[in-house]
Protein backbone atom coordinates (compact mmCIF):
# COMPACT_ATOMS: atom_id res chain seq x y z
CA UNK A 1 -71.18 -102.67 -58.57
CA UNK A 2 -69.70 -99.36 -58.23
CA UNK A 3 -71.63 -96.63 -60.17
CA UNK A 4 -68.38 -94.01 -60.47
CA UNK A 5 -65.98 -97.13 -61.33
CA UNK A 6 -68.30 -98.18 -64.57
CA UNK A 7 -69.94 -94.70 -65.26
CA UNK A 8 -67.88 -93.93 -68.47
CA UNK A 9 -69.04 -97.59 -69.94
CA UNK A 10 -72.43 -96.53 -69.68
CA UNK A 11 -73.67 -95.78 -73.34
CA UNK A 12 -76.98 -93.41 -74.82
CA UNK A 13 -80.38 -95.75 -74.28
CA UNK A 14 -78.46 -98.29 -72.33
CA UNK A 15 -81.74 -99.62 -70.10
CA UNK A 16 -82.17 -99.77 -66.46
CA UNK A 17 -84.74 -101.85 -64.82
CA UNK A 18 -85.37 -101.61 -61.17
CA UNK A 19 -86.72 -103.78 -58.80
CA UNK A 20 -88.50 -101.18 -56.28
CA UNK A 21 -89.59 -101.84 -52.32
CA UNK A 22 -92.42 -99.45 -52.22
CA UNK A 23 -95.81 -100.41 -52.07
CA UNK A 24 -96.51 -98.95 -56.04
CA UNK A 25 -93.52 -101.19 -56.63
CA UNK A 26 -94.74 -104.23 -55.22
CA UNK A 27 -98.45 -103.87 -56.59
CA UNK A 28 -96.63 -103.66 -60.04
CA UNK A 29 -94.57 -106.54 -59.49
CA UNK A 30 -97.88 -108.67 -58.16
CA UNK A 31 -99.95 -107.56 -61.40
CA UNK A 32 -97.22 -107.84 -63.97
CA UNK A 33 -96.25 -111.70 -62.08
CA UNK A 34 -92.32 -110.07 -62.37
CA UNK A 35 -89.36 -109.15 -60.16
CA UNK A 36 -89.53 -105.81 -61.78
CA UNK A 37 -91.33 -102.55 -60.95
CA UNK A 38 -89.55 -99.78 -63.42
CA UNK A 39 -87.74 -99.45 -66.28
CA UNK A 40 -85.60 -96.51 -67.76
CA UNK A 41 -82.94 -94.94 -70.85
CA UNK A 42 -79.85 -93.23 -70.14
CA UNK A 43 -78.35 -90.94 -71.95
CA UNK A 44 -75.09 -88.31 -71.73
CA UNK A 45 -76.02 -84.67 -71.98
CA UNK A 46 -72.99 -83.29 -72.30
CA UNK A 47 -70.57 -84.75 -69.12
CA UNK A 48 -74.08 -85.52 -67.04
CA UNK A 49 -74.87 -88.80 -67.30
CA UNK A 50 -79.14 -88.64 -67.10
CA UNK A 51 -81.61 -91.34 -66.95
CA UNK A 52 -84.95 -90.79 -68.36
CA UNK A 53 -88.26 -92.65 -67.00
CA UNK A 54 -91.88 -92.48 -66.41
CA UNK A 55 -93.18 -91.71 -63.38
CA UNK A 56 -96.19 -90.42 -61.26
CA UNK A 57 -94.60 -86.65 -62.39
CA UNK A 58 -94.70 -87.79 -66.22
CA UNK A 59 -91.36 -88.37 -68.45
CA UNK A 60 -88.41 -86.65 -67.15
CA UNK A 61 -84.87 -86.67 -66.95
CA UNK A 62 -83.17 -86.58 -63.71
CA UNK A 63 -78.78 -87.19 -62.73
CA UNK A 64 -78.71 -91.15 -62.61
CA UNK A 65 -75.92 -90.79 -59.75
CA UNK A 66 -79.27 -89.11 -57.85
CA UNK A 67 -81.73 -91.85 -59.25
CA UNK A 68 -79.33 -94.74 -57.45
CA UNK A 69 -78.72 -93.11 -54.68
CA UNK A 70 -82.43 -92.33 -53.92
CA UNK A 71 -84.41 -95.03 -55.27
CA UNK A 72 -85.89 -97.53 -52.58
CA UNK A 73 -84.98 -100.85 -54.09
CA UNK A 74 -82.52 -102.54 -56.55
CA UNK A 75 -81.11 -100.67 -59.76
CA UNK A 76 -79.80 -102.65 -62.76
CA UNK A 77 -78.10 -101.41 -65.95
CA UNK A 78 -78.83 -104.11 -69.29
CA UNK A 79 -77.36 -103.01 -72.81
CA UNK A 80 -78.85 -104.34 -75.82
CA UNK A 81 -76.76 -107.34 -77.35
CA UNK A 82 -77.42 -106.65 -80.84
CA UNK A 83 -75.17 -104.55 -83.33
CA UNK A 84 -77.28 -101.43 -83.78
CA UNK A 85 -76.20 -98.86 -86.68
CA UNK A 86 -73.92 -95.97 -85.91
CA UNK A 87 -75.56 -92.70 -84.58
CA UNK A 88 -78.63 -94.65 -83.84
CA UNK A 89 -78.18 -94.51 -80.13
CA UNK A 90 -78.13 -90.55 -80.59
CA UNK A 91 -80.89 -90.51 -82.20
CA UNK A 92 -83.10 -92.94 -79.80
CA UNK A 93 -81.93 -90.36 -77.74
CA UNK A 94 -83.15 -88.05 -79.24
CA UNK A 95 -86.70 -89.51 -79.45
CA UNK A 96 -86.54 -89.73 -75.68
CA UNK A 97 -85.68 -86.28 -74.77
CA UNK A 98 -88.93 -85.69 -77.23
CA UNK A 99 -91.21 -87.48 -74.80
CA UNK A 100 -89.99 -85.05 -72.17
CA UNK A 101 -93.06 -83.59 -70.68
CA UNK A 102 -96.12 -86.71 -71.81
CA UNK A 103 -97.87 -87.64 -69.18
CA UNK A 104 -97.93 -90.80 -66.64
CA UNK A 105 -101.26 -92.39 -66.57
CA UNK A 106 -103.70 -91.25 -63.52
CA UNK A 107 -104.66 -94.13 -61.00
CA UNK A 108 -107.61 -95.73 -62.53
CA UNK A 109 -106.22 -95.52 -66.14
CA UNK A 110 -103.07 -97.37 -64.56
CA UNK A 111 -105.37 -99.90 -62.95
CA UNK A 112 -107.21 -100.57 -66.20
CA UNK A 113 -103.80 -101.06 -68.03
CA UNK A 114 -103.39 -103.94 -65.25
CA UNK A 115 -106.54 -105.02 -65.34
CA UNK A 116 -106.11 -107.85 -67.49
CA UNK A 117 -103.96 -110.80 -68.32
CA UNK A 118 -104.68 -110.88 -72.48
CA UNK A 119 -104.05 -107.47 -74.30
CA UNK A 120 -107.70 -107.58 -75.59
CA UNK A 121 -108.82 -107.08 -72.02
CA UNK A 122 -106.34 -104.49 -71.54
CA UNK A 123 -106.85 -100.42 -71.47
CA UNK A 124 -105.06 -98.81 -74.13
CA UNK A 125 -102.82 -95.82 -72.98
CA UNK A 126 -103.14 -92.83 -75.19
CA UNK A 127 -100.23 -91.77 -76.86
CA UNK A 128 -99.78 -88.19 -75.05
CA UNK A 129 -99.31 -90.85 -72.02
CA UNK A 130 -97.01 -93.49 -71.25
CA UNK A 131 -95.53 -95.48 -68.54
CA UNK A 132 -91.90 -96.12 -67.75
CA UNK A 133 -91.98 -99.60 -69.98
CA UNK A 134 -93.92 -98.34 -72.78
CA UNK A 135 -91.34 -95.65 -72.76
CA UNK A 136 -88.27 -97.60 -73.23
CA UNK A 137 -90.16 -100.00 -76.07
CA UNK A 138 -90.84 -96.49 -77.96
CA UNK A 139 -87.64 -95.24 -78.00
CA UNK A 140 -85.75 -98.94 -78.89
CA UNK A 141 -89.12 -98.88 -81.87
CA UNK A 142 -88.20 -95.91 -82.96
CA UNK A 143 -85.13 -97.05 -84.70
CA UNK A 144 -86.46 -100.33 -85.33
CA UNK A 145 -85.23 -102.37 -82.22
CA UNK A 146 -88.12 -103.83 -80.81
CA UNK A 147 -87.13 -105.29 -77.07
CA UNK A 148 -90.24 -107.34 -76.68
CA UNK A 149 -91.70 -108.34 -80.43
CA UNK A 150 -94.88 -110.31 -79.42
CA UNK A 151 -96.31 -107.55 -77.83
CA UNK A 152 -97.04 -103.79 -78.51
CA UNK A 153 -95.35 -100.59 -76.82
CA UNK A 154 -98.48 -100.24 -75.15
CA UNK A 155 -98.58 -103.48 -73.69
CA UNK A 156 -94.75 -103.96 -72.68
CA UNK A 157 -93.64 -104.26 -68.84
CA UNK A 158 -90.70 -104.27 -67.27
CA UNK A 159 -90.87 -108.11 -67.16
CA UNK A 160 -91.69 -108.16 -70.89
CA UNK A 161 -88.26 -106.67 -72.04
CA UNK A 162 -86.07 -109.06 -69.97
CA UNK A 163 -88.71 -111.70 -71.87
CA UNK A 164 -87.87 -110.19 -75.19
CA UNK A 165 -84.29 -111.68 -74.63
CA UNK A 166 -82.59 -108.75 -76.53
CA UNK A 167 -80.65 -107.18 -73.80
CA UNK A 168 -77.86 -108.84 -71.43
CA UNK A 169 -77.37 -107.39 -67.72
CA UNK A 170 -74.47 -105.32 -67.34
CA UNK A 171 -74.29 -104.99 -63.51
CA UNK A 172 -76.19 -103.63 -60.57
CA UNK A 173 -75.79 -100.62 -59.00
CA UNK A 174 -78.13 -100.98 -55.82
């Protein structure tokens, strides 16, 4: 799909999900038993177009022409299919661009979080850090659109918001 030919359809907290080549990628993929190693918002500021994720450098927002063109794997773009309430997208937004700056966990707190297959077994992330999933479940929670509903923010992968059967695929990009 061709990024400039659908760019103005894109809407605020419209979700990617990526399916990466690296070997972080694949190790998340193997632990979370999915197809998927990332996960995303966009948002317009202004005429850029910006997506906003988790990574190893924390929660920040970087051009999501740049994202595509430099990420080593597969990018999707998935809207969710449900009627949300006017300005709420701006305000998920919002919330997002508030996260700006938390933390992405350090190795061994990321191994712990994969460390088991039932949520009792699993390490809770502190709230000053989050990872790319947890991320986009925060900001659809934050308005009251939960993307995976039988599990927690803290708990929700990539895998678990395709799961949560509230968002349709759009198109890929790479």
């Amino acid at each position: 799909m061709n990024y400039l030919k659908h760019r103005d359809q894109i809407m605020n907290c419209d979700v990617l999900l990526y399916k990466g080549d690296s070997l972080t990628s694949k190790i998340i993929k193997w632990k979370t038993g999915s197809e998927y190693s990332h996960a995303g918002i966009v948002g317009w500021w202004g005429d850029q177009l910006m997506v906003l994720e988790s990574t190893g450098k924390g929660v920040y927002p970087v051009r999501l022409s740049k994202n595509i063109k430099h990420y080593h794997g597969s990018v999707e773009w998935w809207r969710y299919t449900y009627p949300m309430l006017v300005g709420d997208r701006e305000l998920m937004l919002e919330f997002a661009k508030d996260e700006i700056g938390k933390e992405y966990p350090k190795w061994w707190e990321f191994l712990k979080f994969f460390g088991g297959k039932d949520s009792d077994d699993r390490f809770k992330i502190e709230t000053k850090i989050v990872m790319c999933a947890q991320f986009v479940a925060r900001t659809y929670n934050y308005k009251d659109y939960d993307l995976a509903s039988d599990l927690s923010d803290e708990f929700t992968t990539p895998e678990a918001i395709i799961q949560g059967g509230k968002i349709e695929l759009m198109g890929v990009f790479k």
